[in-house]
C-alpha atoms as a PDB file:
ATOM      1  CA  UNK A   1       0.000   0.000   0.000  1.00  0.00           C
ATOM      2  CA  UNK A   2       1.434   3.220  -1.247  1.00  0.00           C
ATOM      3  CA  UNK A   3       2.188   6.295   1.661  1.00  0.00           C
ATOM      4  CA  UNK A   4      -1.041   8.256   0.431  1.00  0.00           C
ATOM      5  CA  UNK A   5      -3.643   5.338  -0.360  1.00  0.00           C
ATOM      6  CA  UNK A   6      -4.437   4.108  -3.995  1.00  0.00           C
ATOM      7  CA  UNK A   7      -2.733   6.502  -6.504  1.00  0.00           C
ATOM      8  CA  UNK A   8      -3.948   7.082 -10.430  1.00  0.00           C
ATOM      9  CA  UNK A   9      -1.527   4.813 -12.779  1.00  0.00           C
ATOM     10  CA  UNK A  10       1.508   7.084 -13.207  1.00  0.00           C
ATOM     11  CA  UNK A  11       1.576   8.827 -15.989  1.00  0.00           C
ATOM     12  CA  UNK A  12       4.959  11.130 -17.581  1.00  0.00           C
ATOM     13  CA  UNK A  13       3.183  12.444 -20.200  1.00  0.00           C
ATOM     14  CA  UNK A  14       0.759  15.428 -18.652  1.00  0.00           C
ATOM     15  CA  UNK A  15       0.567  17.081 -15.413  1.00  0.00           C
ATOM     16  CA  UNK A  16      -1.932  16.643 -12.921  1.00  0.00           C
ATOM     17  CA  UNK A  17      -5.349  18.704 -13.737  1.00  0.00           C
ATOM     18  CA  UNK A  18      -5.852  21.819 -11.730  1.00  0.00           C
ATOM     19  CA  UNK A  19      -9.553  21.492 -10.957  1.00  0.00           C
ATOM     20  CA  UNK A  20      -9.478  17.145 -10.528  1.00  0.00           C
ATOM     21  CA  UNK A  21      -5.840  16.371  -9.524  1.00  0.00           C
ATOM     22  CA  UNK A  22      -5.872  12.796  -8.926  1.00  0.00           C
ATOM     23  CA  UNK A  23      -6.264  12.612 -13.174  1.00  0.00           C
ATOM     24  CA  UNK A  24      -3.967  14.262 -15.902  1.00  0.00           C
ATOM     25  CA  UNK A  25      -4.753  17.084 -17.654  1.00  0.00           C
ATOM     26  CA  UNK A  26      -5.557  15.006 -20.894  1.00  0.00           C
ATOM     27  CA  UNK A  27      -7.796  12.568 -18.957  1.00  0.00           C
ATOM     28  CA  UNK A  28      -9.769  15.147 -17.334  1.00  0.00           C
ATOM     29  CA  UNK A  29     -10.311  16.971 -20.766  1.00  0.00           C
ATOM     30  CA  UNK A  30     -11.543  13.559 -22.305  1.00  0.00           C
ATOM     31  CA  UNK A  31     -13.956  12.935 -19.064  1.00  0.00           C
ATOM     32  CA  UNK A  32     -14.855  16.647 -19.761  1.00  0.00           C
ATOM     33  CA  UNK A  33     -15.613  16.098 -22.889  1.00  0.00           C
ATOM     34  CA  UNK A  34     -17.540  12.862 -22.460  1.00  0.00           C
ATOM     35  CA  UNK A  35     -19.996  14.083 -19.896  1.00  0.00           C
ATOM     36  CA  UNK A  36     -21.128  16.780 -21.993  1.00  0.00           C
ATOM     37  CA  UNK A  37     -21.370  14.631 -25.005  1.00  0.00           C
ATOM     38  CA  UNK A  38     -23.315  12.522 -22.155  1.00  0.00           C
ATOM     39  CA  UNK A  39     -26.080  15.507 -21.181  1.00  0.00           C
ATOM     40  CA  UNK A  40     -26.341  16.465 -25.518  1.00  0.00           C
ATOM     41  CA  UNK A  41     -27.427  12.985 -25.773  1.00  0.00           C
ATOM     42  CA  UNK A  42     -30.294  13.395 -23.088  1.00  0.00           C
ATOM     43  CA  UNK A  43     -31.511  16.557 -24.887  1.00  0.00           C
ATOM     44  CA  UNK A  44     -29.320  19.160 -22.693  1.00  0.00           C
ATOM     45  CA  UNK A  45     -26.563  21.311 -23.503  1.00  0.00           C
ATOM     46  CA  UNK A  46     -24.275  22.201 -21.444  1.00  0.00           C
ATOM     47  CA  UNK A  47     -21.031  24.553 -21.477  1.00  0.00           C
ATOM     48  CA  UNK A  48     -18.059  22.708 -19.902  1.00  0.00           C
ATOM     49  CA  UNK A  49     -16.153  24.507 -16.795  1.00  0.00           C
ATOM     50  CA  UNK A  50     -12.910  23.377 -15.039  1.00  0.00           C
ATOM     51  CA  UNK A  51     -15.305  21.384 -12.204  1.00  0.00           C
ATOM     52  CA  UNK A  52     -18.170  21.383 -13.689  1.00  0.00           C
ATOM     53  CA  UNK A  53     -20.778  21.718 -16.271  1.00  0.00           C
ATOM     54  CA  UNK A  54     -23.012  24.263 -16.772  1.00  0.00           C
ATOM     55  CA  UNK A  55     -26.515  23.189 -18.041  1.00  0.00           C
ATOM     56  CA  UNK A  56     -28.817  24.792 -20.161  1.00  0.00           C
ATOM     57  CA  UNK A  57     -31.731  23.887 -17.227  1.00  0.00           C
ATOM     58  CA  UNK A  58     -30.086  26.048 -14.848  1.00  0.00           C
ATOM     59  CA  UNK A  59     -28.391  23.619 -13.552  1.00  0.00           C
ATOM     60  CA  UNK A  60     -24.796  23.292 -12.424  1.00  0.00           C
ATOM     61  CA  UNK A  61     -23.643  19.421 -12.313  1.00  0.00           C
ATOM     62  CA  UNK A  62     -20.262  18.659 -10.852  1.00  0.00           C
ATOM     63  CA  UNK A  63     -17.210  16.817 -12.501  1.00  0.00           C
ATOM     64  CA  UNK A  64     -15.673  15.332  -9.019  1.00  0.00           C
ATOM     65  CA  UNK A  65     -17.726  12.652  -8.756  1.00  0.00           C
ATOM     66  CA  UNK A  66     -17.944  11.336 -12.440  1.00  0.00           C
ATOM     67  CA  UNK A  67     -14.077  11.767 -12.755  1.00  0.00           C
ATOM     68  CA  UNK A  68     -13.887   9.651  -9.420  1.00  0.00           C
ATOM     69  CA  UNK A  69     -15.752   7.127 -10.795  1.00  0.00           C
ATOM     70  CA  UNK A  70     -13.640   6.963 -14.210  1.00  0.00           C
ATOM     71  CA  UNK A  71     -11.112   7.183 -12.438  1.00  0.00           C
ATOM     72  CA  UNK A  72     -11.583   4.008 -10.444  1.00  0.00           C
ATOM     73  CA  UNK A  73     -12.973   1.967 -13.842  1.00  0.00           C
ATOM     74  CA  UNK A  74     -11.148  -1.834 -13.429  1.00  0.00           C
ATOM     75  CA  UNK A  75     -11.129  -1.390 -17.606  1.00  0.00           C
ATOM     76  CA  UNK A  76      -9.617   2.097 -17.500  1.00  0.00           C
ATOM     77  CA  UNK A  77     -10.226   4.290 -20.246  1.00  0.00           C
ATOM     78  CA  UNK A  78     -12.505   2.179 -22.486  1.00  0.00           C
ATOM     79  CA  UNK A  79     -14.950   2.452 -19.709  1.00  0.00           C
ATOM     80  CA  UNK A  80     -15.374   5.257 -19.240  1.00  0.00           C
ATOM     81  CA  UNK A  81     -18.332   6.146 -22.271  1.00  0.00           C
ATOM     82  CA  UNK A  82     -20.137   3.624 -20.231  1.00  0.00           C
ATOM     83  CA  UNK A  83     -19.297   4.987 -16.982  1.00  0.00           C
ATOM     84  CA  UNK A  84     -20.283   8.486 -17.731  1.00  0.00           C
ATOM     85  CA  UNK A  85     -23.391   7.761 -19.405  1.00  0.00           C
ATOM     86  CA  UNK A  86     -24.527   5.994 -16.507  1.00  0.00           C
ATOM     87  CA  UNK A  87     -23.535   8.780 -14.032  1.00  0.00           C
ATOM     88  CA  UNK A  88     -25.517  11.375 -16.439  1.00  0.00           C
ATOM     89  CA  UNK A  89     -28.632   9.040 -16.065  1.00  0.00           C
ATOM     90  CA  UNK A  90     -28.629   8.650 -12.469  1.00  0.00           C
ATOM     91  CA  UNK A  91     -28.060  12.587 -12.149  1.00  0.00           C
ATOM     92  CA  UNK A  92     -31.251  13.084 -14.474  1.00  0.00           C
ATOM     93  CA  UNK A  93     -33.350  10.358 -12.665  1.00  0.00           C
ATOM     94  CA  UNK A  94     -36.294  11.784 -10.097  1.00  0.00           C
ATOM     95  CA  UNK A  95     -34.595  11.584  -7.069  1.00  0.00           C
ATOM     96  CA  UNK A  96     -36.279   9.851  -4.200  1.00  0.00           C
ATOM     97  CA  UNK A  97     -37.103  11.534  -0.871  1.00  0.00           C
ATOM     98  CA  UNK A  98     -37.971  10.787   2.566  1.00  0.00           C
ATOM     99  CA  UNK A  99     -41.557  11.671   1.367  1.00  0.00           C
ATOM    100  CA  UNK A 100     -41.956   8.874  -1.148  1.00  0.00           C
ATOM    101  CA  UNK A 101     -40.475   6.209   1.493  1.00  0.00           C
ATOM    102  CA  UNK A 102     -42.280   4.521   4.534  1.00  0.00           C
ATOM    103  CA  UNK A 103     -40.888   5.487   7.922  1.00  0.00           C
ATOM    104  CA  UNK A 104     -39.078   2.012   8.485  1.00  0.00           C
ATOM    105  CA  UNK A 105     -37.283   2.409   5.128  1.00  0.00           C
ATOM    106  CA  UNK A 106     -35.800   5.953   5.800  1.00  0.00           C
ATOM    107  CA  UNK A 107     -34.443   4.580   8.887  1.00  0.00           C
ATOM    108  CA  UNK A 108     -32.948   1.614   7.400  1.00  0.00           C
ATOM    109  CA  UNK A 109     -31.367   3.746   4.753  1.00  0.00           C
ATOM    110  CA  UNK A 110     -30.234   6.831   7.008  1.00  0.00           C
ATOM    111  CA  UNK A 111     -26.036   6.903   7.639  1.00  0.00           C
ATOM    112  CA  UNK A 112     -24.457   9.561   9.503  1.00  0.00           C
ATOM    113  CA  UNK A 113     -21.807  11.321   7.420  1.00  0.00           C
ATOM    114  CA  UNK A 114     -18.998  13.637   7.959  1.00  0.00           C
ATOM    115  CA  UNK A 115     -18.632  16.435   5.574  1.00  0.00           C
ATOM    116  CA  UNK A 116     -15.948  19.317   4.837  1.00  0.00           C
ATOM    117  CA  UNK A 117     -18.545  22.441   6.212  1.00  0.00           C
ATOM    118  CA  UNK A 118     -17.767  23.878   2.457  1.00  0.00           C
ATOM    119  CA  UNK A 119     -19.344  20.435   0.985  1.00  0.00           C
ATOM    120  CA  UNK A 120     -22.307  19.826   1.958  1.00  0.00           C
ATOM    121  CA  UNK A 121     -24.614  19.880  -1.389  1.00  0.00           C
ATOM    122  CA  UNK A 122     -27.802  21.832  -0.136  1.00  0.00           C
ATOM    123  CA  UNK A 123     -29.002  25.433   0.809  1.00  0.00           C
ATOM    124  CA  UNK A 124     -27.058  25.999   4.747  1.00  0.00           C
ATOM    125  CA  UNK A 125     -30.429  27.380   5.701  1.00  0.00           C
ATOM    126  CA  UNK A 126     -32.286  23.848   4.551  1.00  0.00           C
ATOM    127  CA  UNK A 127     -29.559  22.437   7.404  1.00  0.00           C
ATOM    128  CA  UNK A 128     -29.840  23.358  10.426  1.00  0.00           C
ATOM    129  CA  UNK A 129     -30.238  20.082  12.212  1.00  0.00           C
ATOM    130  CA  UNK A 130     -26.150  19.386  11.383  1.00  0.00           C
ATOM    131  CA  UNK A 131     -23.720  19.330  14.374  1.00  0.00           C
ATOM    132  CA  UNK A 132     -20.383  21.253  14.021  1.00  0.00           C
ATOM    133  CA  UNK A 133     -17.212  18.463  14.393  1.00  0.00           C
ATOM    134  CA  UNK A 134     -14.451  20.581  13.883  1.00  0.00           C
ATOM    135  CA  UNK A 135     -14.312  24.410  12.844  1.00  0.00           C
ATOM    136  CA  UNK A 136     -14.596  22.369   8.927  1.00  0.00           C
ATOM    137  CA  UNK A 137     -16.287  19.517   9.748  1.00  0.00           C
ATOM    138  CA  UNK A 138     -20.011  18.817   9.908  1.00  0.00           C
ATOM    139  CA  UNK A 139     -22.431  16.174  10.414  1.00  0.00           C
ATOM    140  CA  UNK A 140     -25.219  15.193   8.501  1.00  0.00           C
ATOM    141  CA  UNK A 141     -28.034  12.445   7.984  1.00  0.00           C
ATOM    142  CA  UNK A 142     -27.806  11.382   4.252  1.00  0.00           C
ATOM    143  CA  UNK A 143     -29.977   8.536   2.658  1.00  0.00           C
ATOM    144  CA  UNK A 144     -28.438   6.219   0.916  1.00  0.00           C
ATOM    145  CA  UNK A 145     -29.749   4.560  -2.360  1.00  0.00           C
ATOM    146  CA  UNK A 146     -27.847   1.699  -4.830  1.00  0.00           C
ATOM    147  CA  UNK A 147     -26.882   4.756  -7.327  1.00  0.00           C
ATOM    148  CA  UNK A 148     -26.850   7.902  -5.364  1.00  0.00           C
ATOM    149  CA  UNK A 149     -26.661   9.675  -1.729  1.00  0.00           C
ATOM    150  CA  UNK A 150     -29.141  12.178  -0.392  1.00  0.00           C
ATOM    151  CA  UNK A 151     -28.573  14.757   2.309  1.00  0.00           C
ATOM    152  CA  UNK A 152     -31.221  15.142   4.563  1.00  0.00           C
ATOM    153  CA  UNK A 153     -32.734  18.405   5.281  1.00  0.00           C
ATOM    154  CA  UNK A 154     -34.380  20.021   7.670  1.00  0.00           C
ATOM    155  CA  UNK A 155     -37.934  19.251   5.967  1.00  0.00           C
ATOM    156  CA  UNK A 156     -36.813  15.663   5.629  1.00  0.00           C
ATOM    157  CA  UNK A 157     -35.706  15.345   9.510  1.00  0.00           C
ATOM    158  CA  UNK A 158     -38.643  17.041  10.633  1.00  0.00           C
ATOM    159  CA  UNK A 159     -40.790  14.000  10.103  1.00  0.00           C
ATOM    160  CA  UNK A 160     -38.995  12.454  12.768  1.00  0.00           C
ATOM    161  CA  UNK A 161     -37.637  12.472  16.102  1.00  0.00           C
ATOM    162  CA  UNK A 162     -34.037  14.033  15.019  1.00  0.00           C
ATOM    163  CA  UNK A 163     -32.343  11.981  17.818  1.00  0.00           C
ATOM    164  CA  UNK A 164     -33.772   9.150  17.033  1.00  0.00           C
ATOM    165  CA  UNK A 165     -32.839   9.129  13.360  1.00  0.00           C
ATOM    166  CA  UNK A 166     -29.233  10.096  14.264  1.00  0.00           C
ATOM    167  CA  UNK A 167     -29.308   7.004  16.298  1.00  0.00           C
ATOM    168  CA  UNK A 168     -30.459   4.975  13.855  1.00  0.00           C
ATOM    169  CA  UNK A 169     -27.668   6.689  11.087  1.00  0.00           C
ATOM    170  CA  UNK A 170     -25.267   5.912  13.847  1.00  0.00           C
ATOM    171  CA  UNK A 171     -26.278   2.186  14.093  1.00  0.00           C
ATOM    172  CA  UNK A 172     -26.187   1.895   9.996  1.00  0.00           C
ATOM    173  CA  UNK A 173     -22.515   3.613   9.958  1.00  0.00           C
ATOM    174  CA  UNK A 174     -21.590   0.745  12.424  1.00  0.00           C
ATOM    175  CA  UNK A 175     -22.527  -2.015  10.620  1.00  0.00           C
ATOM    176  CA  UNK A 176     -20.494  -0.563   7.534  1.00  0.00           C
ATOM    177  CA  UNK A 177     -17.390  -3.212   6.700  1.00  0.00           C
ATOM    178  CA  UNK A 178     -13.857  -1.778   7.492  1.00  0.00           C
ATOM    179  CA  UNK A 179     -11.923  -3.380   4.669  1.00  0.00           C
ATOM    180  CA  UNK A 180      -8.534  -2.745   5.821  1.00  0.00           C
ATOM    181  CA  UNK A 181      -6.158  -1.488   8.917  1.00  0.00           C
ATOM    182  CA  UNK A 182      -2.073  -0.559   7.766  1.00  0.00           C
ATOM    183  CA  UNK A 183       0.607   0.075  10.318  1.00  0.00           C
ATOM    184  CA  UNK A 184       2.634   2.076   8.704  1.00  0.00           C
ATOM    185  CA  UNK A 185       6.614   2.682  10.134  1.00  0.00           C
ATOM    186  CA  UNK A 186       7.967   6.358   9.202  1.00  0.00           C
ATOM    187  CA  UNK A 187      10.806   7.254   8.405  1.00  0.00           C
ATOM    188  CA  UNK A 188      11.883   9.769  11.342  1.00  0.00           C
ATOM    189  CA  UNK A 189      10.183   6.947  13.829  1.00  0.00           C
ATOM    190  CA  UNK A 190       6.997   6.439  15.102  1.00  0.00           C
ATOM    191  CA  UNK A 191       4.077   4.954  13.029  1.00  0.00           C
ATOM    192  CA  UNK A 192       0.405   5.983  12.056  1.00  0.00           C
ATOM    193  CA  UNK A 193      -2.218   3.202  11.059  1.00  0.00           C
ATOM    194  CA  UNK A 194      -4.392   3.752   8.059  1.00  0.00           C
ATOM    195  CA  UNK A 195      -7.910   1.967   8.030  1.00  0.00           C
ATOM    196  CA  UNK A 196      -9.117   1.969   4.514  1.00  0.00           C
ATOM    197  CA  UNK A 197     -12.985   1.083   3.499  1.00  0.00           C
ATOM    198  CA  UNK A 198     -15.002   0.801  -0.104  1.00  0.00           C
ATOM    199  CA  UNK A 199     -17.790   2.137   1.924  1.00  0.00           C
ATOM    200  CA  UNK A 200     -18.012   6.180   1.379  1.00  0.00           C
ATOM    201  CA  UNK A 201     -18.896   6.236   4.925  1.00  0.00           C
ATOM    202  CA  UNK A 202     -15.209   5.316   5.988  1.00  0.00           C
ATOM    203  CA  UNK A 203     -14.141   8.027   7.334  1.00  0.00           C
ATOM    204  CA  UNK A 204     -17.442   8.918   8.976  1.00  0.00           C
ATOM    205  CA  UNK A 205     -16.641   6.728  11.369  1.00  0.00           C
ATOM    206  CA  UNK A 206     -14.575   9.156  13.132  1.00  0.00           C
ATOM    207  CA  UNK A 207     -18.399  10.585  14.806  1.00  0.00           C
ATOM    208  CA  UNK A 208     -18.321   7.155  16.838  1.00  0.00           C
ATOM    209  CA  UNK A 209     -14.641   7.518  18.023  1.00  0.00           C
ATOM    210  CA  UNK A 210     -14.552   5.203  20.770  1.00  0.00           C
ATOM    211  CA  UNK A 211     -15.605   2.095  18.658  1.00  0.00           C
ATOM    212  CA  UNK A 212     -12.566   3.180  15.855  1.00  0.00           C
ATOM    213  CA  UNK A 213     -10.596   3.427  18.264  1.00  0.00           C
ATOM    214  CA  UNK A 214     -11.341  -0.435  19.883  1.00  0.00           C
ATOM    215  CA  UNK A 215     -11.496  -1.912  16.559  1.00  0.00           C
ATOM    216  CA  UNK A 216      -7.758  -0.063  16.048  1.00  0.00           C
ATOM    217  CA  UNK A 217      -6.097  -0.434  19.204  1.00  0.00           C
ATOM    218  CA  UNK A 218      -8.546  -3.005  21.640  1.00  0.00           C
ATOM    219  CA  UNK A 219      -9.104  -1.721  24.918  1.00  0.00           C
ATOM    220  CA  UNK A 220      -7.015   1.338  26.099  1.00  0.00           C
ATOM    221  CA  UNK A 221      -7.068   4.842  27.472  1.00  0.00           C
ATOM    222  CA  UNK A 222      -5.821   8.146  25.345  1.00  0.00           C
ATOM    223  CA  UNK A 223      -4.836  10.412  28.012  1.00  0.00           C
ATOM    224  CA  UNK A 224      -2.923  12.786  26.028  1.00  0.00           C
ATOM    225  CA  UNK A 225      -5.593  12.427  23.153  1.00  0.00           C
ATOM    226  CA  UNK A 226      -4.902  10.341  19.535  1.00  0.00           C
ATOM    227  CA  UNK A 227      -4.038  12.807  16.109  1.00  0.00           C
ATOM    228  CA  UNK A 228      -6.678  12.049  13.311  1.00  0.00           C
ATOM    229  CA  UNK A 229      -6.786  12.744   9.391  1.00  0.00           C
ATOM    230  CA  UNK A 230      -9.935  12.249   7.104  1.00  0.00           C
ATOM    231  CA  UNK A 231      -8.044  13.116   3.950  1.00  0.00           C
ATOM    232  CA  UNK A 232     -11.006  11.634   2.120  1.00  0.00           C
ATOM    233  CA  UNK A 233     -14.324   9.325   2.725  1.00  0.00           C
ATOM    234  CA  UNK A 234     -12.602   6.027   2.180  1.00  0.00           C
ATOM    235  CA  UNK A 235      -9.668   6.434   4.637  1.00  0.00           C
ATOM    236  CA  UNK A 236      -8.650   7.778   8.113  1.00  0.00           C
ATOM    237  CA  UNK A 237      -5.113   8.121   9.398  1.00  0.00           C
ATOM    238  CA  UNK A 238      -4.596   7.914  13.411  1.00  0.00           C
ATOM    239  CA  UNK A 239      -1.466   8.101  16.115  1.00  0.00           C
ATOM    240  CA  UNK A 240      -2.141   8.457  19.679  1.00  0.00           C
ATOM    241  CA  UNK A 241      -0.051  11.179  21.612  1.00  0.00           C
ATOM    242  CA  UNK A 242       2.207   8.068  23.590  1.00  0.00           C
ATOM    243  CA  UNK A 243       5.649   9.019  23.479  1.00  0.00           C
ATOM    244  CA  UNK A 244       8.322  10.910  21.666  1.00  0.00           C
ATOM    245  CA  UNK A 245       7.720  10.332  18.242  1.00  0.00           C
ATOM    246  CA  UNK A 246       4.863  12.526  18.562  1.00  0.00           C
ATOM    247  CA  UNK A 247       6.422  15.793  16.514  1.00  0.00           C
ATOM    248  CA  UNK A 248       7.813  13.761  13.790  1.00  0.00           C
ATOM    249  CA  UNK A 249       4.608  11.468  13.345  1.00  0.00           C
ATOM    250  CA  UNK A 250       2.647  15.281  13.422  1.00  0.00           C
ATOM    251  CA  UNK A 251       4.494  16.746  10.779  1.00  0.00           C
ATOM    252  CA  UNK A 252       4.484  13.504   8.720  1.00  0.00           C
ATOM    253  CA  UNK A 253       0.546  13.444   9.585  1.00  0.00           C
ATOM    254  CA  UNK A 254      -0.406  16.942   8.377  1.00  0.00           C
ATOM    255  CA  UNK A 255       1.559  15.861   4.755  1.00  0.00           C
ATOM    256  CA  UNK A 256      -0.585  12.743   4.739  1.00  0.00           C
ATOM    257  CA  UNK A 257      -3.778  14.585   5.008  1.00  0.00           C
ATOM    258  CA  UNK A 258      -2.732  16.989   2.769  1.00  0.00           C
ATOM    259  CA  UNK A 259      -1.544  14.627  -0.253  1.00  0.00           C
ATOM    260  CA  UNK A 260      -4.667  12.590   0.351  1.00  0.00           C
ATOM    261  CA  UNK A 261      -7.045  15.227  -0.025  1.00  0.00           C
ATOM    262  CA  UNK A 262      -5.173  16.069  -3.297  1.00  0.00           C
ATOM    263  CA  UNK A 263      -4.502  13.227  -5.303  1.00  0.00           C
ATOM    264  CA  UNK A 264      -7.793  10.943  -3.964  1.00  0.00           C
ATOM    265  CA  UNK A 265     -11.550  11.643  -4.894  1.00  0.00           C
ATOM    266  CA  UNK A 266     -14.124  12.168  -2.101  1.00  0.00           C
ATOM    267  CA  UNK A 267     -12.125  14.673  -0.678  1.00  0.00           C
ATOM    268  CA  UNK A 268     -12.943  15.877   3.364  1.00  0.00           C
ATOM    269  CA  UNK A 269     -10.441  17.811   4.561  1.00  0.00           C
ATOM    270  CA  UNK A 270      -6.901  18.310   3.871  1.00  0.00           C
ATOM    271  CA  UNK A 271      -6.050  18.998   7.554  1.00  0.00           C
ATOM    272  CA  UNK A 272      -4.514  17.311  10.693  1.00  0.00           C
ATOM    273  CA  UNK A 273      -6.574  17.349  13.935  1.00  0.00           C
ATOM    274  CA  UNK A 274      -6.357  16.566  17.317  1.00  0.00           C
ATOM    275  CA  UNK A 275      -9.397  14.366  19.272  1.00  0.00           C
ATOM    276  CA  UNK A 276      -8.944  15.274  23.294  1.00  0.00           C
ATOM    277  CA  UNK A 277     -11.440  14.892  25.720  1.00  0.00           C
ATOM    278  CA  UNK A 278     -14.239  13.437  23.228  1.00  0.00           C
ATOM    279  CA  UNK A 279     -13.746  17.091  20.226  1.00  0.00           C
ATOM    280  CA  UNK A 280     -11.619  17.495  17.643  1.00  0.00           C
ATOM    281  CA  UNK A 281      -9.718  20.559  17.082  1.00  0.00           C
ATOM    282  CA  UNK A 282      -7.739  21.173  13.911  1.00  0.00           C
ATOM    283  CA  UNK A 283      -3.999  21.749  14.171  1.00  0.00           C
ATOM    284  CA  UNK A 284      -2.633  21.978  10.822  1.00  0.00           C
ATOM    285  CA  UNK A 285      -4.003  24.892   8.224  1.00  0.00           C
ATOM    286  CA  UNK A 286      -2.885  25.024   4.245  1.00  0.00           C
ATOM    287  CA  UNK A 287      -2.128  28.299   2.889  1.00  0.00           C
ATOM    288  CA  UNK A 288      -3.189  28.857  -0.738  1.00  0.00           C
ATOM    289  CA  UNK A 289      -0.089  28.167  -2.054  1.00  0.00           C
ATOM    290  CA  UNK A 290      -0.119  24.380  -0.287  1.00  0.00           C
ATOM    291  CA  UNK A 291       2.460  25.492   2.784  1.00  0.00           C
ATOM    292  CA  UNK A 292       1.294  23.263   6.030  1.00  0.00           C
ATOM    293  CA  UNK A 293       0.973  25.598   9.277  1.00  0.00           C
ATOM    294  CA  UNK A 294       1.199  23.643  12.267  1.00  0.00           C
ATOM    295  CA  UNK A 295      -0.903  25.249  15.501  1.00  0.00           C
ATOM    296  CA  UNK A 296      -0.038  24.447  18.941  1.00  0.00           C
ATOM    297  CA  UNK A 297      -2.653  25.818  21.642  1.00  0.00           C
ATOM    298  CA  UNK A 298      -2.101  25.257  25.053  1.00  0.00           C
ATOM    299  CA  UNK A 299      -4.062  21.788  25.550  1.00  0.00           C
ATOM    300  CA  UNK A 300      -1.479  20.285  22.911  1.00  0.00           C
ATOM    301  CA  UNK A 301       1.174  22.091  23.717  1.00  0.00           C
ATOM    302  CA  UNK A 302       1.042  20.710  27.688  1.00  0.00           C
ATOM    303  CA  UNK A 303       0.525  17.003  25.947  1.00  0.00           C
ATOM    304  CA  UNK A 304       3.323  17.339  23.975  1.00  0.00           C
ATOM    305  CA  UNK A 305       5.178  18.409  27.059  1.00  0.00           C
ATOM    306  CA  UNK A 306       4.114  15.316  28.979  1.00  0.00           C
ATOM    307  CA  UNK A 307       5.093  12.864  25.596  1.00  0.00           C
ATOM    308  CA  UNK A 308       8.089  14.539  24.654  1.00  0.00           C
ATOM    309  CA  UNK A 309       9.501  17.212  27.313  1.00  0.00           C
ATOM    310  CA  UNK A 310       9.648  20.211  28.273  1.00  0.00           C
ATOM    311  CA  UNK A 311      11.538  22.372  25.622  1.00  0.00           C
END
């Protein structure tokens, strides 16, 4: 397994796309071109933007997603006409709603999800039922359906008891397969493990903590807290504050999160952050030119102090 996850084939001929990095310039282009050829087909036109297209129904319909799913094609490139078409007809399909679904059924198909705050896809003032995580990470009920995933708004919730639902999106996140756990050994000492999952809800499992954390490291205490990354929904990075490896295995950390969030689709969050006392606070920032700002506030700066020493 490669330091940042599952990486695009390598390729030496074009340089990574500015608006969907984990492809080439050239592939992105062709996907580009291919999803609009995709909406002509179904009788819309649409004008073609670095991340998206640009409907003539008013509608704006991202490229993320589609490119992900190209992207990921066992058959590469030939697949992708086939892979596109299908993500155009499952974009233009009526959606489904809590409305059209029995009461039993929207609980059986509710997940709790973890969001960047600047990704969630509806109107903010359609969601205020969401629970801050970090200062960029939300919460949210979505519902989940073979070909798509639907965030839940406030109209949607209200038809329930809110807690209850978020229980029962908490009990379907738990019973979502965690495909894979990697130790990995750096190379200025200390080690991180990496738990990897198909499921989009991955690293959403970071809202039930204390189960992660037994399924990662059995039965233990964190008294100087663990460090967390949820580069993107299919993988979390973690290293408890134990000893003194702790500011090598932090640096290392917030470049993990950072080249995650770049090169892999389903991006979250590009930062580092620190769970303590059952909250996460973010310690790493990235400046618009990529440099990685480490912050140390006084909680993490008297851990450190107990892990590595004063000074």
């Amino acid at each position: 397994m490669g330091w940042f996850g599952r990486r695009r084939e390598e390729r030496t001929d074009d340089a990574p796309d500015s608006a969907l990095p984990f492809l080439t310039a050239t592939d992105a282009a062709e996907i580009r071109r291919l999803t609009q050829q995709a909406f002509a087909a179904a009788g819309i036109d649409a004008v073609i933007h670095e991340d998206h297209l640009a409907g003539t129904d008013g509608h704006k319909y991202g490229l993320w997603n589609v490119a992900a799913s190209c992207h990921n094609a066992p058959g590469g490139r030939r697949e992708w006409p086939a892979v596109v078409e299908r993500h155009v007809r499952a974009l233009l399909a009526p959606t489904a709603g809590t409305a059209d679904l029995p009461d039993e059924e929207v609980r059986a198909r509710t997940f709790l999800r973890l969001y960047g705050a600047g990704a969630l896809p509806a109107d903010p003032t359609s969601l205020s039922y969401t629970r801050p995580v970090a200062d960029d990470l939300v919460e949210a009920l979505a519902l989940d359906f073979p070909d798509s995933v639907v965030t839940l708004t406030d109209g949607d919730v209200a038809r329930f008891d809110p807690e209850e639902l978020r229980r029962a999106g908490l009990e379907n996140l738990l019973r979502e397969p965690v495909d894979e756990i990697e130790s990995i050994d750096l190379p200025a000492g200390g080690s991180i493990q990496v738990v990897y999952g198909e499921s989009v809800y991955t690293a959403s499992r970071i809202l039930a903590m204390r189960d992660l954390l037994m399924r990662v490291y059995g039965e233990r205490e964190y008294p100087n807290g663990v460090l967390v990354t949820v580069a993107h929904r299919h993988q979390i990075g973690l290293h408890p504050l134990d000893g003194p490896e702790a500011l090598p295995v932090i640096n290392a950390l917030a470049g993990f999160a950072k080249n995650g969030f770049d090169d892999a689709p389903g991006g979250i969050s590009p930062h580092l952050y620190w769970w303590h006392g059952g909250a996460f606070e973010r310690i790493s920032r990235v400046s618009d030119d990529g440099a990685i700002g480490i912050e140390v506030r006084p909680g993490l700066a008297e851990a450190l102090e107990r892990v590595v020493g004063r000074g």
